[in-house]
N, C-alpha and C. Protein backbone atom coordinates (compact mmCIF):
# COMPACT_ATOMS: atom_id res chain seq x y z
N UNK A 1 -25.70 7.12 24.97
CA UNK A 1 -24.42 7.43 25.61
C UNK A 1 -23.26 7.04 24.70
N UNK A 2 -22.82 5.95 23.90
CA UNK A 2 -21.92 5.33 23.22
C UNK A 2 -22.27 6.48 22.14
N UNK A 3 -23.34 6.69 21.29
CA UNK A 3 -23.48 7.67 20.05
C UNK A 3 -22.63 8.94 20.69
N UNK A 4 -22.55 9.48 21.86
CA UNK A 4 -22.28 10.62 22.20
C UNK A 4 -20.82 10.63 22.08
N UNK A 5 -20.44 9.33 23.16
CA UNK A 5 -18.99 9.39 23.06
C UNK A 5 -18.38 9.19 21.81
N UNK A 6 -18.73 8.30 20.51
CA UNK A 6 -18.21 8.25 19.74
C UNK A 6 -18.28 9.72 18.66
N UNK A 7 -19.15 10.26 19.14
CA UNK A 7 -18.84 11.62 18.40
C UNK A 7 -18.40 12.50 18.54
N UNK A 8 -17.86 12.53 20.16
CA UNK A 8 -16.88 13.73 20.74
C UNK A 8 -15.34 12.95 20.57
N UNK A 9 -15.39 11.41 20.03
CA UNK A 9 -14.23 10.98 20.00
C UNK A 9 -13.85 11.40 17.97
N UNK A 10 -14.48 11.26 17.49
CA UNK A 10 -14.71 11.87 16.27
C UNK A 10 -14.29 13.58 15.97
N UNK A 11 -15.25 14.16 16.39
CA UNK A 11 -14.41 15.59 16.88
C UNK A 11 -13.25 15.74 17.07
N UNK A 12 -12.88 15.10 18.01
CA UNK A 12 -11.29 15.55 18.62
C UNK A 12 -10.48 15.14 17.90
N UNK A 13 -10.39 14.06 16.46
CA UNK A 13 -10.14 13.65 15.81
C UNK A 13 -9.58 14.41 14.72
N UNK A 14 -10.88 15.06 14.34
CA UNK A 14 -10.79 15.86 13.07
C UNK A 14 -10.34 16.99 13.43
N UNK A 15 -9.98 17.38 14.84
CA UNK A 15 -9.36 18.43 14.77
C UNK A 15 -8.53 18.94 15.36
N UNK A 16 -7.70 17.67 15.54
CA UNK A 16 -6.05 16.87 16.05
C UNK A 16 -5.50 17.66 14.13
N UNK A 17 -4.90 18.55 14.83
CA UNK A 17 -3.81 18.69 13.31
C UNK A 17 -2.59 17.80 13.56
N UNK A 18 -2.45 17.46 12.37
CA UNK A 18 -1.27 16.81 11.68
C UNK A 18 -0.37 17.28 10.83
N UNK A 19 1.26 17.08 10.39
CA UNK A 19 1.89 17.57 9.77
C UNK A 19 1.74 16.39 8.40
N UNK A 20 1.56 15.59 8.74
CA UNK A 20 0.76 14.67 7.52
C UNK A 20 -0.55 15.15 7.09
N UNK A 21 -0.95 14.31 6.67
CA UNK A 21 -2.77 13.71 6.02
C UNK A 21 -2.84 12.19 5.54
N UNK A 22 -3.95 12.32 5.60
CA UNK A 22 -4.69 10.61 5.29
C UNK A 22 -5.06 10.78 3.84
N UNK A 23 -4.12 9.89 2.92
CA UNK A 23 -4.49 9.67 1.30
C UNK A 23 -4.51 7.96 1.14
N UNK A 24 -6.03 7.99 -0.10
CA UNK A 24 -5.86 6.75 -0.32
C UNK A 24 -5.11 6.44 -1.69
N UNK A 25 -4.63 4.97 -1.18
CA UNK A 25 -3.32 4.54 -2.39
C UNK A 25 -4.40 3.10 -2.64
N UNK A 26 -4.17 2.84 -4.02
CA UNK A 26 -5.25 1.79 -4.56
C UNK A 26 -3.81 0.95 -5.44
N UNK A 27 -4.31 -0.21 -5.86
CA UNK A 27 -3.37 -0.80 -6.39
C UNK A 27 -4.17 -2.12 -6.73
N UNK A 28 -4.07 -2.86 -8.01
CA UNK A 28 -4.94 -3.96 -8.82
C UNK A 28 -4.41 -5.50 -8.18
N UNK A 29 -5.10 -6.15 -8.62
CA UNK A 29 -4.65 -7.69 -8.13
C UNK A 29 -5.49 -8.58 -8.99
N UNK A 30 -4.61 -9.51 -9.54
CA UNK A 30 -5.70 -10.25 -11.21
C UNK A 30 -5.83 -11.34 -9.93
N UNK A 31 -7.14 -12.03 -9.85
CA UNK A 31 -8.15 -12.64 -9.39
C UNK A 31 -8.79 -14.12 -10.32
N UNK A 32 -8.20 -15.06 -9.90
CA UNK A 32 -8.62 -16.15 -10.96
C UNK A 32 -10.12 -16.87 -10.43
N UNK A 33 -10.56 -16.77 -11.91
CA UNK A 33 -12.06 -17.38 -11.88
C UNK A 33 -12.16 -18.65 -12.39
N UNK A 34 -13.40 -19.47 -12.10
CA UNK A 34 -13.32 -20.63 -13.20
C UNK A 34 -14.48 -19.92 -14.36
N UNK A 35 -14.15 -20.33 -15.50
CA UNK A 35 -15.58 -20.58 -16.56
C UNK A 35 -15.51 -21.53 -17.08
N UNK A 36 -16.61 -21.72 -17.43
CA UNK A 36 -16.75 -22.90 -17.94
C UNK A 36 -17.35 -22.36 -19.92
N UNK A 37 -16.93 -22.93 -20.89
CA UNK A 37 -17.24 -22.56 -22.44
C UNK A 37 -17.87 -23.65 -23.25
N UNK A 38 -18.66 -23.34 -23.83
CA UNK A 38 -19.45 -23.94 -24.65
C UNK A 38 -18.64 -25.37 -25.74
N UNK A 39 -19.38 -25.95 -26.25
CA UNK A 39 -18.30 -26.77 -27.28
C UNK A 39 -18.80 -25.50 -28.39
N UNK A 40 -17.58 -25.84 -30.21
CA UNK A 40 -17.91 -24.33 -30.53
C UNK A 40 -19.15 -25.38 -31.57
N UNK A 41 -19.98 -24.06 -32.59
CA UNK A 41 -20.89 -24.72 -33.84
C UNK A 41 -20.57 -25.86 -34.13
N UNK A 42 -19.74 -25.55 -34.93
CA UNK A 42 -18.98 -27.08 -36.05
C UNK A 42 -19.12 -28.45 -35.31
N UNK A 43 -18.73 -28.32 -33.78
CA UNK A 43 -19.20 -29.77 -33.51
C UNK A 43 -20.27 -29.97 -33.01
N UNK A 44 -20.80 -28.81 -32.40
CA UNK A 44 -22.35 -29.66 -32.56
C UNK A 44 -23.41 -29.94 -33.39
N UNK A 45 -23.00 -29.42 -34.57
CA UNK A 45 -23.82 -29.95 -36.08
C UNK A 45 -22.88 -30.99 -36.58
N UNK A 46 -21.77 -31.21 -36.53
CA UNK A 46 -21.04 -32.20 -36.60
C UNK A 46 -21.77 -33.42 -35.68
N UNK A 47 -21.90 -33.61 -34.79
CA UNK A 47 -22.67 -34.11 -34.03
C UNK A 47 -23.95 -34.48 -33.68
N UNK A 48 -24.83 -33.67 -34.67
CA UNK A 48 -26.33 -33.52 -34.99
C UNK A 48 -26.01 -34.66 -36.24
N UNK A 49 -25.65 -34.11 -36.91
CA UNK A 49 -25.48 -34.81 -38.83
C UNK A 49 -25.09 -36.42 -38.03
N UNK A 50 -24.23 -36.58 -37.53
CA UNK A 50 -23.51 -37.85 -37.52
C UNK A 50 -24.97 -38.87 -36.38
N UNK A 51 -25.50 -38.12 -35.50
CA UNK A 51 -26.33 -39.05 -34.82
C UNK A 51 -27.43 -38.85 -35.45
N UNK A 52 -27.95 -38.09 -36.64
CA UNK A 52 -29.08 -38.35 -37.52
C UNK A 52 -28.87 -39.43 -38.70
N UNK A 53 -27.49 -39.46 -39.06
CA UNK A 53 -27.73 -40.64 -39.92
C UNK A 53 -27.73 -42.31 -38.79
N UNK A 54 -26.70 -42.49 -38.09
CA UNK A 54 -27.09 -43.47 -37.43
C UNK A 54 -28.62 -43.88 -36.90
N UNK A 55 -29.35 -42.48 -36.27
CA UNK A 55 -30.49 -42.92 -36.09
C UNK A 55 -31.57 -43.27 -36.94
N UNK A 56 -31.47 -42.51 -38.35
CA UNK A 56 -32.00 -43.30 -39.33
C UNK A 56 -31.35 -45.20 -39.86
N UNK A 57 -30.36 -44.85 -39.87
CA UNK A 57 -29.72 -46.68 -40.07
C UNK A 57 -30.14 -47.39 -39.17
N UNK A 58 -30.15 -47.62 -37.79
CA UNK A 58 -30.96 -48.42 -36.59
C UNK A 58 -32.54 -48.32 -37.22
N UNK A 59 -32.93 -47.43 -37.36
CA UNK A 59 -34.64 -47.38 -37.05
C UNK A 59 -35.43 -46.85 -38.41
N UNK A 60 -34.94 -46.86 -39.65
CA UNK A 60 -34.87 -46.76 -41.19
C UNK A 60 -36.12 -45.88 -41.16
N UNK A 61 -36.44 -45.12 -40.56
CA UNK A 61 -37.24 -43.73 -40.48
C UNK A 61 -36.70 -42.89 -40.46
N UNK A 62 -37.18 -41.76 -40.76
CA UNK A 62 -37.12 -40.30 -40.69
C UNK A 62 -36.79 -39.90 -38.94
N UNK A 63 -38.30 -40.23 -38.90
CA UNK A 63 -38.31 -39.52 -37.20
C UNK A 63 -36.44 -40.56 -35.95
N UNK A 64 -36.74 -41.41 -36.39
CA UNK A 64 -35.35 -42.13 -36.07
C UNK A 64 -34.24 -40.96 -35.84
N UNK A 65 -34.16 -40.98 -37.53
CA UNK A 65 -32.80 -39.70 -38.02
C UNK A 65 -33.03 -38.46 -37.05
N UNK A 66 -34.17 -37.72 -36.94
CA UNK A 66 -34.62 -36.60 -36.01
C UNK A 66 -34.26 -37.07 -34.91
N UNK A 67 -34.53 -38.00 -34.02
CA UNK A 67 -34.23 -37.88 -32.75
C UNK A 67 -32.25 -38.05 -32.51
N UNK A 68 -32.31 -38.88 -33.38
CA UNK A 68 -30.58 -39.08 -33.29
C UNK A 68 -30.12 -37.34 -33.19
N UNK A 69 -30.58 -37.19 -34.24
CA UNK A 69 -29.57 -35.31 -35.07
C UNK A 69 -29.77 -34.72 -33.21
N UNK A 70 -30.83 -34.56 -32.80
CA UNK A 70 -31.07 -33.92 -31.53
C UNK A 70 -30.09 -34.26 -30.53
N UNK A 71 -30.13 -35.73 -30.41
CA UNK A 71 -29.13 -36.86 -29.38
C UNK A 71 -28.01 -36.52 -29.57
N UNK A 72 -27.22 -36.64 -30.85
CA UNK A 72 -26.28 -36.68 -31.15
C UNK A 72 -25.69 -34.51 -30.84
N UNK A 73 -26.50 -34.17 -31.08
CA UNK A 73 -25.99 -32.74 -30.94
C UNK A 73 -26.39 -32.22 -29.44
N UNK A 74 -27.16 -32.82 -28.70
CA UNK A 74 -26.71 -32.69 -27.39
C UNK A 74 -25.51 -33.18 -26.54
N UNK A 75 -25.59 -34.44 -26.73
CA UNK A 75 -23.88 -35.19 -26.62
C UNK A 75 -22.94 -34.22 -26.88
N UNK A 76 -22.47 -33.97 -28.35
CA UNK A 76 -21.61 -33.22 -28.68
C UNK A 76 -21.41 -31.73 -27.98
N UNK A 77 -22.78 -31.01 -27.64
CA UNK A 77 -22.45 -30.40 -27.02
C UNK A 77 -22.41 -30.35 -25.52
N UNK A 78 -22.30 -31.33 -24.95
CA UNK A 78 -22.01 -31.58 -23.35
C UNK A 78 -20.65 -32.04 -23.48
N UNK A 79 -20.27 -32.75 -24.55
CA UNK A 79 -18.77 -33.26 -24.43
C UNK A 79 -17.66 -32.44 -24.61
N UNK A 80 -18.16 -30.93 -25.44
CA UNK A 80 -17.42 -30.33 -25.87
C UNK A 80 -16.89 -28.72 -24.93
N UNK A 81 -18.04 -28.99 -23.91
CA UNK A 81 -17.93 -27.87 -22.78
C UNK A 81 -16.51 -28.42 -22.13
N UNK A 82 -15.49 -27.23 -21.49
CA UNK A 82 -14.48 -27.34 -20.59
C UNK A 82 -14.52 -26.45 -19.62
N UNK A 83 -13.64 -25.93 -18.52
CA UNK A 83 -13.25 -25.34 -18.08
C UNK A 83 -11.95 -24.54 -17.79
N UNK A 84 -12.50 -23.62 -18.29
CA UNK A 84 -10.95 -22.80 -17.93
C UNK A 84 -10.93 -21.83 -17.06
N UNK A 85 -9.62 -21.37 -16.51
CA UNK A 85 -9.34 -20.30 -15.92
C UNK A 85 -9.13 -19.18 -16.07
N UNK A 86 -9.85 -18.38 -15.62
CA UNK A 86 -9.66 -16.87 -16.22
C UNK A 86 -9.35 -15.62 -15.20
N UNK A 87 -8.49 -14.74 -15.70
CA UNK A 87 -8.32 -13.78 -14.36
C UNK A 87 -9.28 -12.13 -14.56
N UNK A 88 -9.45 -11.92 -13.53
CA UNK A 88 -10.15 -10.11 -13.50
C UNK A 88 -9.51 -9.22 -12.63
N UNK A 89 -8.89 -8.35 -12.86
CA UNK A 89 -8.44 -7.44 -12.36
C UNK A 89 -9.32 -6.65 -11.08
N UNK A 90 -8.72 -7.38 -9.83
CA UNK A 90 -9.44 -6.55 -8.86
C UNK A 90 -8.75 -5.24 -8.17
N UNK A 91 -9.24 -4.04 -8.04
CA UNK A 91 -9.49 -2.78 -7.57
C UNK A 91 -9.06 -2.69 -6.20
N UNK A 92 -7.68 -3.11 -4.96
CA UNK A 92 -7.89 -3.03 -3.71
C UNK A 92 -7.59 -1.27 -2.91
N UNK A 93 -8.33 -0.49 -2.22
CA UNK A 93 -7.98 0.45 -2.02
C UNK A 93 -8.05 0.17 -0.47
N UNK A 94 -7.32 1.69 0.20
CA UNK A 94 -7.20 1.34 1.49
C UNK A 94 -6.67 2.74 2.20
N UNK A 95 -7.03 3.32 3.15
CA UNK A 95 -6.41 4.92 3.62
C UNK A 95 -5.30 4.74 4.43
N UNK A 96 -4.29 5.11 3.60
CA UNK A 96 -3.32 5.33 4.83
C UNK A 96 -1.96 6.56 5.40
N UNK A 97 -1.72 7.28 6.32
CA UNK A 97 -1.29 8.02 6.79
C UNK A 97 0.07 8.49 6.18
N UNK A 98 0.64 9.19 5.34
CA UNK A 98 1.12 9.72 5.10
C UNK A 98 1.89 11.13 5.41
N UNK A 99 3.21 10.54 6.40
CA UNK A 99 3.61 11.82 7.31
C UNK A 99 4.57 12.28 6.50
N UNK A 100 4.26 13.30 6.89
CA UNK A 100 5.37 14.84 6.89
C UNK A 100 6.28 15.76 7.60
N UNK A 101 7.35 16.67 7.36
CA UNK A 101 7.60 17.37 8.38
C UNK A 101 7.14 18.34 9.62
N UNK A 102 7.50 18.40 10.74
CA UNK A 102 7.25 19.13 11.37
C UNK A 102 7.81 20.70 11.58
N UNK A 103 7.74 21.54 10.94
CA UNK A 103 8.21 23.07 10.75
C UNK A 103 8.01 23.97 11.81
N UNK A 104 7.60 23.58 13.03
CA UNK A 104 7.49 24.53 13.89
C UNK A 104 8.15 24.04 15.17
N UNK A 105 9.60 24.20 15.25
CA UNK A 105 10.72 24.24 16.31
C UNK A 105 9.85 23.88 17.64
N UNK A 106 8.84 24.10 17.82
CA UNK A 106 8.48 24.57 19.55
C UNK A 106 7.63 22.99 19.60
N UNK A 107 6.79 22.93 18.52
CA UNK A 107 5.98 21.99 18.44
C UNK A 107 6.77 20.75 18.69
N UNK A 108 7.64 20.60 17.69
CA UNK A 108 8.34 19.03 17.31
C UNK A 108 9.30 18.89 19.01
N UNK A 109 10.00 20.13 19.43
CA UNK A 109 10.29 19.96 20.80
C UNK A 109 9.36 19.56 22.09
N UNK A 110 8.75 19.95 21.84
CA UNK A 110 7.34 19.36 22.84
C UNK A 110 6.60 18.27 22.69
N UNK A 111 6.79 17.64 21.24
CA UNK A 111 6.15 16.53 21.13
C UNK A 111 7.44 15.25 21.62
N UNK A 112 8.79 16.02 20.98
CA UNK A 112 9.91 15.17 21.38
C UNK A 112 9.88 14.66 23.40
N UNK A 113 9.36 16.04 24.05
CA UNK A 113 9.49 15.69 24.93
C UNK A 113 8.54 15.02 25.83
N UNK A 114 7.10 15.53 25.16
CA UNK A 114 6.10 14.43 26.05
C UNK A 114 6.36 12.79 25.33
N UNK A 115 7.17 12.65 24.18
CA UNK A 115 7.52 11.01 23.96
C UNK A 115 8.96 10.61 24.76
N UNK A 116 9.69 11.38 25.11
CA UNK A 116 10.72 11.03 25.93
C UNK A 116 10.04 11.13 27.32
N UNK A 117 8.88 11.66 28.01
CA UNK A 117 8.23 11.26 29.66
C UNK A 117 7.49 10.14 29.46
N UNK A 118 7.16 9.55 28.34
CA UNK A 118 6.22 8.50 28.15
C UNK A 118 4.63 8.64 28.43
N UNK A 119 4.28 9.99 27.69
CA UNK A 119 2.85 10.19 27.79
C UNK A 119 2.52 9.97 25.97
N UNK A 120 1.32 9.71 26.38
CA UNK A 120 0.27 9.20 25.45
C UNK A 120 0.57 10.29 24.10
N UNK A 121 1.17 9.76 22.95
CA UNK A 121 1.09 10.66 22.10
C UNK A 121 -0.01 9.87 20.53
N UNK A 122 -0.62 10.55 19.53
CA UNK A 122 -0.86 9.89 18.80
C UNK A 122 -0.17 9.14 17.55
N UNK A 123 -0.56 8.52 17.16
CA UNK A 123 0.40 7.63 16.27
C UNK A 123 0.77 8.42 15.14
N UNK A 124 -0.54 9.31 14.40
CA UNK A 124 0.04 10.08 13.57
C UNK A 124 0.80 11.02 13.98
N UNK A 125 1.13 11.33 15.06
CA UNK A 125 2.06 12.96 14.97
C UNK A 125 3.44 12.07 15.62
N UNK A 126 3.44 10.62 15.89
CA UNK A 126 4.85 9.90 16.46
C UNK A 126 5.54 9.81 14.62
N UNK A 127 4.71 9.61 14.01
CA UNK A 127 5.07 9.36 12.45
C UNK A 127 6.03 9.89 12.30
N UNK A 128 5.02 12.12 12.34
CA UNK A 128 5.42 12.85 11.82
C UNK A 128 6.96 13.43 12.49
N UNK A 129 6.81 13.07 13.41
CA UNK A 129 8.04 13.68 14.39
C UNK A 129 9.18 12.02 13.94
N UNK A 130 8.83 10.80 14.03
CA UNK A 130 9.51 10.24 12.93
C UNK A 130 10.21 10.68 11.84
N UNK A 131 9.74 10.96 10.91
CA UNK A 131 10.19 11.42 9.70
C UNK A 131 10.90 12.90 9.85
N UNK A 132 10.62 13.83 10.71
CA UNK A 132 11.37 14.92 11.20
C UNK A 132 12.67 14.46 11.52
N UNK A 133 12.59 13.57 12.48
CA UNK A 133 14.10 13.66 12.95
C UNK A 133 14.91 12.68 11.80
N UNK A 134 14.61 12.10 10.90
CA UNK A 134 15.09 11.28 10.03
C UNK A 134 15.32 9.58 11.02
N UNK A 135 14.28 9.31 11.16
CA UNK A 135 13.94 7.49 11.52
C UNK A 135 13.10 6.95 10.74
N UNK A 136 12.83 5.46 10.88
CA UNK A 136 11.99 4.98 10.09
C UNK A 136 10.60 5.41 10.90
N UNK A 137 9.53 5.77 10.00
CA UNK A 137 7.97 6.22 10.80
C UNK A 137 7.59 5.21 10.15
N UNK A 138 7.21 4.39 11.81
CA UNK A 138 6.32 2.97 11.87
C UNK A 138 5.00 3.27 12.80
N UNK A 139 5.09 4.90 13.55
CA UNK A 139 4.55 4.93 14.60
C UNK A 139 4.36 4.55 15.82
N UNK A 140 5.65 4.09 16.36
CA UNK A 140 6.08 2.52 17.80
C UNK A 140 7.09 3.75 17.84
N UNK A 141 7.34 3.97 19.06
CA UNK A 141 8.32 4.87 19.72
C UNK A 141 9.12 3.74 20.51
N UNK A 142 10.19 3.52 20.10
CA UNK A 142 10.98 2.69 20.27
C UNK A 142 12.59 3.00 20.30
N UNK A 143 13.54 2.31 21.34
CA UNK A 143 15.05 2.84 21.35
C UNK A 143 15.84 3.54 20.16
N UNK A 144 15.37 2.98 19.17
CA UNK A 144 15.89 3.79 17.80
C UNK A 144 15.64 5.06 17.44
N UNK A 145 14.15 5.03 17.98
CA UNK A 145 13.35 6.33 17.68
C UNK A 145 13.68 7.82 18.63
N UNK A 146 13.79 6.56 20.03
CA UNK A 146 14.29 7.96 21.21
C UNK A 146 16.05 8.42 20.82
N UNK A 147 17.15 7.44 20.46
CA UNK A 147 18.63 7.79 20.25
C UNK A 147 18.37 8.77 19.04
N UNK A 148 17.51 8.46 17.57
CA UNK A 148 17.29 9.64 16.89
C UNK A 148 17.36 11.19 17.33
N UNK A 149 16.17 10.56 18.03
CA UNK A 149 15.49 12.52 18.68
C UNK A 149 16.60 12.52 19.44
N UNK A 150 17.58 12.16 20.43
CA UNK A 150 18.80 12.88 21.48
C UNK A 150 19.59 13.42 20.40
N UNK A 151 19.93 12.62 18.76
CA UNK A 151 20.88 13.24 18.50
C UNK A 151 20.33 14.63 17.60
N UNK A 152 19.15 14.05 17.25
CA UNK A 152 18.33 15.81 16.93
C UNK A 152 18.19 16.89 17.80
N UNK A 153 18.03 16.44 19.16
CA UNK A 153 18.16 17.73 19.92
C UNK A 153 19.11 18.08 20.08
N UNK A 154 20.46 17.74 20.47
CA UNK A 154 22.05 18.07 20.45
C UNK A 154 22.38 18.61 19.72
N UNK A 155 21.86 18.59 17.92
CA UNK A 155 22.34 19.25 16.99
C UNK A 155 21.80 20.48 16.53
N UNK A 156 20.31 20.88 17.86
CA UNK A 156 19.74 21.65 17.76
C UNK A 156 20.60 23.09 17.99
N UNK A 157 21.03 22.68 19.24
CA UNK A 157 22.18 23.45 19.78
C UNK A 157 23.57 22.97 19.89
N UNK A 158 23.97 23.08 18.95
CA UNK A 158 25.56 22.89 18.38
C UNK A 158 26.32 23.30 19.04
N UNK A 159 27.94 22.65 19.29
CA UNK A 159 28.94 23.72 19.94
C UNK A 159 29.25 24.31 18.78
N UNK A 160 30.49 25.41 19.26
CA UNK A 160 30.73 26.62 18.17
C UNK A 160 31.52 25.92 17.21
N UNK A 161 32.01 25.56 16.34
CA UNK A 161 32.31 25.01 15.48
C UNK A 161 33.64 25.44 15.59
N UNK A 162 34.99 25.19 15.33
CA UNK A 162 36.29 25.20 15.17
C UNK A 162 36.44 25.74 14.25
N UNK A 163 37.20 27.54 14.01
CA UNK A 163 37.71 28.21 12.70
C UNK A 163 37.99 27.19 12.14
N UNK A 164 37.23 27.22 10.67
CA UNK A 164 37.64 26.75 9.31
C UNK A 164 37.26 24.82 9.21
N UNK A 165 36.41 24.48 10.57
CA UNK A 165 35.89 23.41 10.55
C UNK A 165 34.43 23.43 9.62
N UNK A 166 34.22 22.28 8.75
CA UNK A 166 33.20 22.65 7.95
C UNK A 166 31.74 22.09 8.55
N UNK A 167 30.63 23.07 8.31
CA UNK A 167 29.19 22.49 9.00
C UNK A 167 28.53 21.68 7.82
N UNK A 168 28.03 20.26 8.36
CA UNK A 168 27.27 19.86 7.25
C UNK A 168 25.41 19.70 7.72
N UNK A 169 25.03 20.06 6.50
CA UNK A 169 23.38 20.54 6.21
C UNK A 169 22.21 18.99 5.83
N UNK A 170 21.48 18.35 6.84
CA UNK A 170 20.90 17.74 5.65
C UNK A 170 19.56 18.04 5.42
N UNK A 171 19.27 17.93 4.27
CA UNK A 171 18.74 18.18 3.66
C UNK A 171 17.48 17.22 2.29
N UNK A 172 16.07 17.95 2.55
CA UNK A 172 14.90 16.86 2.17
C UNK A 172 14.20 18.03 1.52
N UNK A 173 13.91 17.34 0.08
CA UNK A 173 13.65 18.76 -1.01
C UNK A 173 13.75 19.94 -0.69
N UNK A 174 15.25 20.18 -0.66
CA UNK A 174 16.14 21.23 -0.91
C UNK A 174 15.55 22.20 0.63
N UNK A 175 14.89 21.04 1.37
CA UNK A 175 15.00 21.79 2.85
C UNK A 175 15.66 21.90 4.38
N UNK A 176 16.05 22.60 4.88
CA UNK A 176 17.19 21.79 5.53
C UNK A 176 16.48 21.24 6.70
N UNK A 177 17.02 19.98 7.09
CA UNK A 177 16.41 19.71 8.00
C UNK A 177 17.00 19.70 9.28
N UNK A 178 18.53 19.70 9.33
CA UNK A 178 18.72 19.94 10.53
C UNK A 178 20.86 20.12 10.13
N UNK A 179 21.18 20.92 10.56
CA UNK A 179 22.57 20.93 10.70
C UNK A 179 23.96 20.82 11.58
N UNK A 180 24.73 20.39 11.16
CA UNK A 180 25.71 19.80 12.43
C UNK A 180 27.29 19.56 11.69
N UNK A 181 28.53 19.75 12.96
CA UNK A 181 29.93 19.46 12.44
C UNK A 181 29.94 18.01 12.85
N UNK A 182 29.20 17.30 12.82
CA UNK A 182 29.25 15.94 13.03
C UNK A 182 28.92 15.40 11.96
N UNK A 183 29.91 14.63 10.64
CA UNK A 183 29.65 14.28 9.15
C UNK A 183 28.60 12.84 9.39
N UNK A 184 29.50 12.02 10.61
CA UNK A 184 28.89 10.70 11.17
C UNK A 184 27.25 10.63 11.48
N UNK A 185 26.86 11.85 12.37
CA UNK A 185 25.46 11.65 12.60
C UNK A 185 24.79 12.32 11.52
N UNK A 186 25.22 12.76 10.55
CA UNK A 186 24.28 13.36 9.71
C UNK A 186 24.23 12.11 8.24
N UNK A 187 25.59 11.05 8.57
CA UNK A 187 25.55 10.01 7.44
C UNK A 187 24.46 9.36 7.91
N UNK A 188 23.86 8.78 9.18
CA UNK A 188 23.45 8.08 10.27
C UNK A 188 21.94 8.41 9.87
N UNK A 189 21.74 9.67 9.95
CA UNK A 189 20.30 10.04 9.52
C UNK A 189 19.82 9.93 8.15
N UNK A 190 20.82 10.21 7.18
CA UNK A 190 20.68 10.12 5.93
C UNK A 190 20.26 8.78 5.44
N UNK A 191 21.06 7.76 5.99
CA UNK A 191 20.40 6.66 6.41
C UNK A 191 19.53 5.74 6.88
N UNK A 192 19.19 6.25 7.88
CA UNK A 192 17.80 6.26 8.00
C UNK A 192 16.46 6.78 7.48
N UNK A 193 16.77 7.90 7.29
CA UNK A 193 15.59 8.65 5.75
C UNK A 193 16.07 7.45 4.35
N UNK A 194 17.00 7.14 4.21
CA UNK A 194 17.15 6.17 3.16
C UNK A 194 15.76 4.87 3.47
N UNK A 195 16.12 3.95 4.42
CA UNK A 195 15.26 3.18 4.70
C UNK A 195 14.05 3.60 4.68
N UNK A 196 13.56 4.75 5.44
CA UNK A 196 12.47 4.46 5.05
C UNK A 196 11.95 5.52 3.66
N UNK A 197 12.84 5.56 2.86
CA UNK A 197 11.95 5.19 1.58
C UNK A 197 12.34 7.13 1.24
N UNK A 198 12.70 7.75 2.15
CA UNK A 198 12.99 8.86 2.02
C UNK A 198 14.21 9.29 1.41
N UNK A 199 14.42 10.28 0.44
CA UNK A 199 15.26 10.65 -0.61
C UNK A 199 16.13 11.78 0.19
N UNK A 200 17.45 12.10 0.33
CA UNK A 200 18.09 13.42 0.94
C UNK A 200 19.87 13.54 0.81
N UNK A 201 19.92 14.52 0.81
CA UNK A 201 21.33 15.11 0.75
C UNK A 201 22.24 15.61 1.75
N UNK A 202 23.42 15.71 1.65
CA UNK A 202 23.96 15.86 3.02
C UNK A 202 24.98 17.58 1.86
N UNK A 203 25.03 18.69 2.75
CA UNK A 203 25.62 19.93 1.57
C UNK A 203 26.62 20.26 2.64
N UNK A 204 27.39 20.40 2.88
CA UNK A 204 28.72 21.04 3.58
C UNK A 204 28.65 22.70 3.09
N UNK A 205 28.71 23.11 4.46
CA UNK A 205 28.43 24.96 4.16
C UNK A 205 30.23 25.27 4.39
């Protein structure tokens, strides 16, 4: 029963369109290790030589000198190990939602309005209708988000504009996104596409 539901919840998933998509963004992070390094050659034959002659001087044999050279170059090389710190570049990746505009008038109105009755909408298409009306898309439908969309729908349907009053356009790669004789709410939005990270123009027709 759970396999079932999770696969008709899967389904409906994949085929929930979005004016976004899901891309992954990866990005590195140096990662400190310990190692630990050897002492280098030189002192542990430095260290061999020096505890082979002492062990010959104590014990005036050969085999003396042999065990020292051994002694002495194990020492040296246990004394000469340290530890250091070292970093590795770790790999973190992660999927995340990347919204877009909404281009179809009827749609973004209907989504505006089942989030103004307070029905269940999904997070990705609150994004996308986010970033439509020019708010920050956090996906939280929140007072900022609903005063946005009133002043997007108002400017949907404009009054007639005053001979020789000028209309201003704004505009998100060279598309318009919504137009109005109100310079204030269109600074307001521009602004808000600023924050969140979004680039746009305001063109006076």
């Amino acid at each position: 029963m759970k396999l079932f539901v999770a696969a008709t919840a899967a389904i409906m998933v994949a085929s929930q369109a979005f004016a976004g998509s899901y891309q992954t963004k990866c990005n590195s992070t140096a990662v400190p290790y310990q190692q630990t390094e050897n002492a280098t050659p030189g002192r542990v034959v430095g260290g061999a030589v020096i505890g082979g002659v002492l062990g010959k001087i104590v014990t005036r044999q050969d085999a003396g000198a042999a065990a020292g050279a051994i002694l002495g170059g194990v020492v040296a090389n246990e004394s000469g190990k340290r530890t250091v710190t070292q970093y590795q570049d770790v790999q973190n990746c992660r999927t995340v939602y990347v919204p877009s505009r909404i281009t179809d008038p009827q749609v973004l109105q209907q989504d505006l309005q089942d989030l103004s009755d307070g029905k269940y909408v999904r997070k990705e298409t609150i994004m996308d209708v986010q970033y439509t009306i020019g708010v920050g898309y956090d996906g939280q439908w929140g007072p900022a988000s609903q005063q946005a969309a009133n002043r997007y729908l108002a400017n949907l349907q404009p009054s007639a504009p005053q001979p020789g009053a000028p209309t201003y356009s704004l505009m998100v790669n060279s598309v318009v996104i919504t137009s109005s004789g109100d310079v204030s709410a269109m600074n307001e939005m521009k602004s808000n596409l600023h924050k969140a990270g979004v680039d746009s123009e305001i063109v006076v027709n």
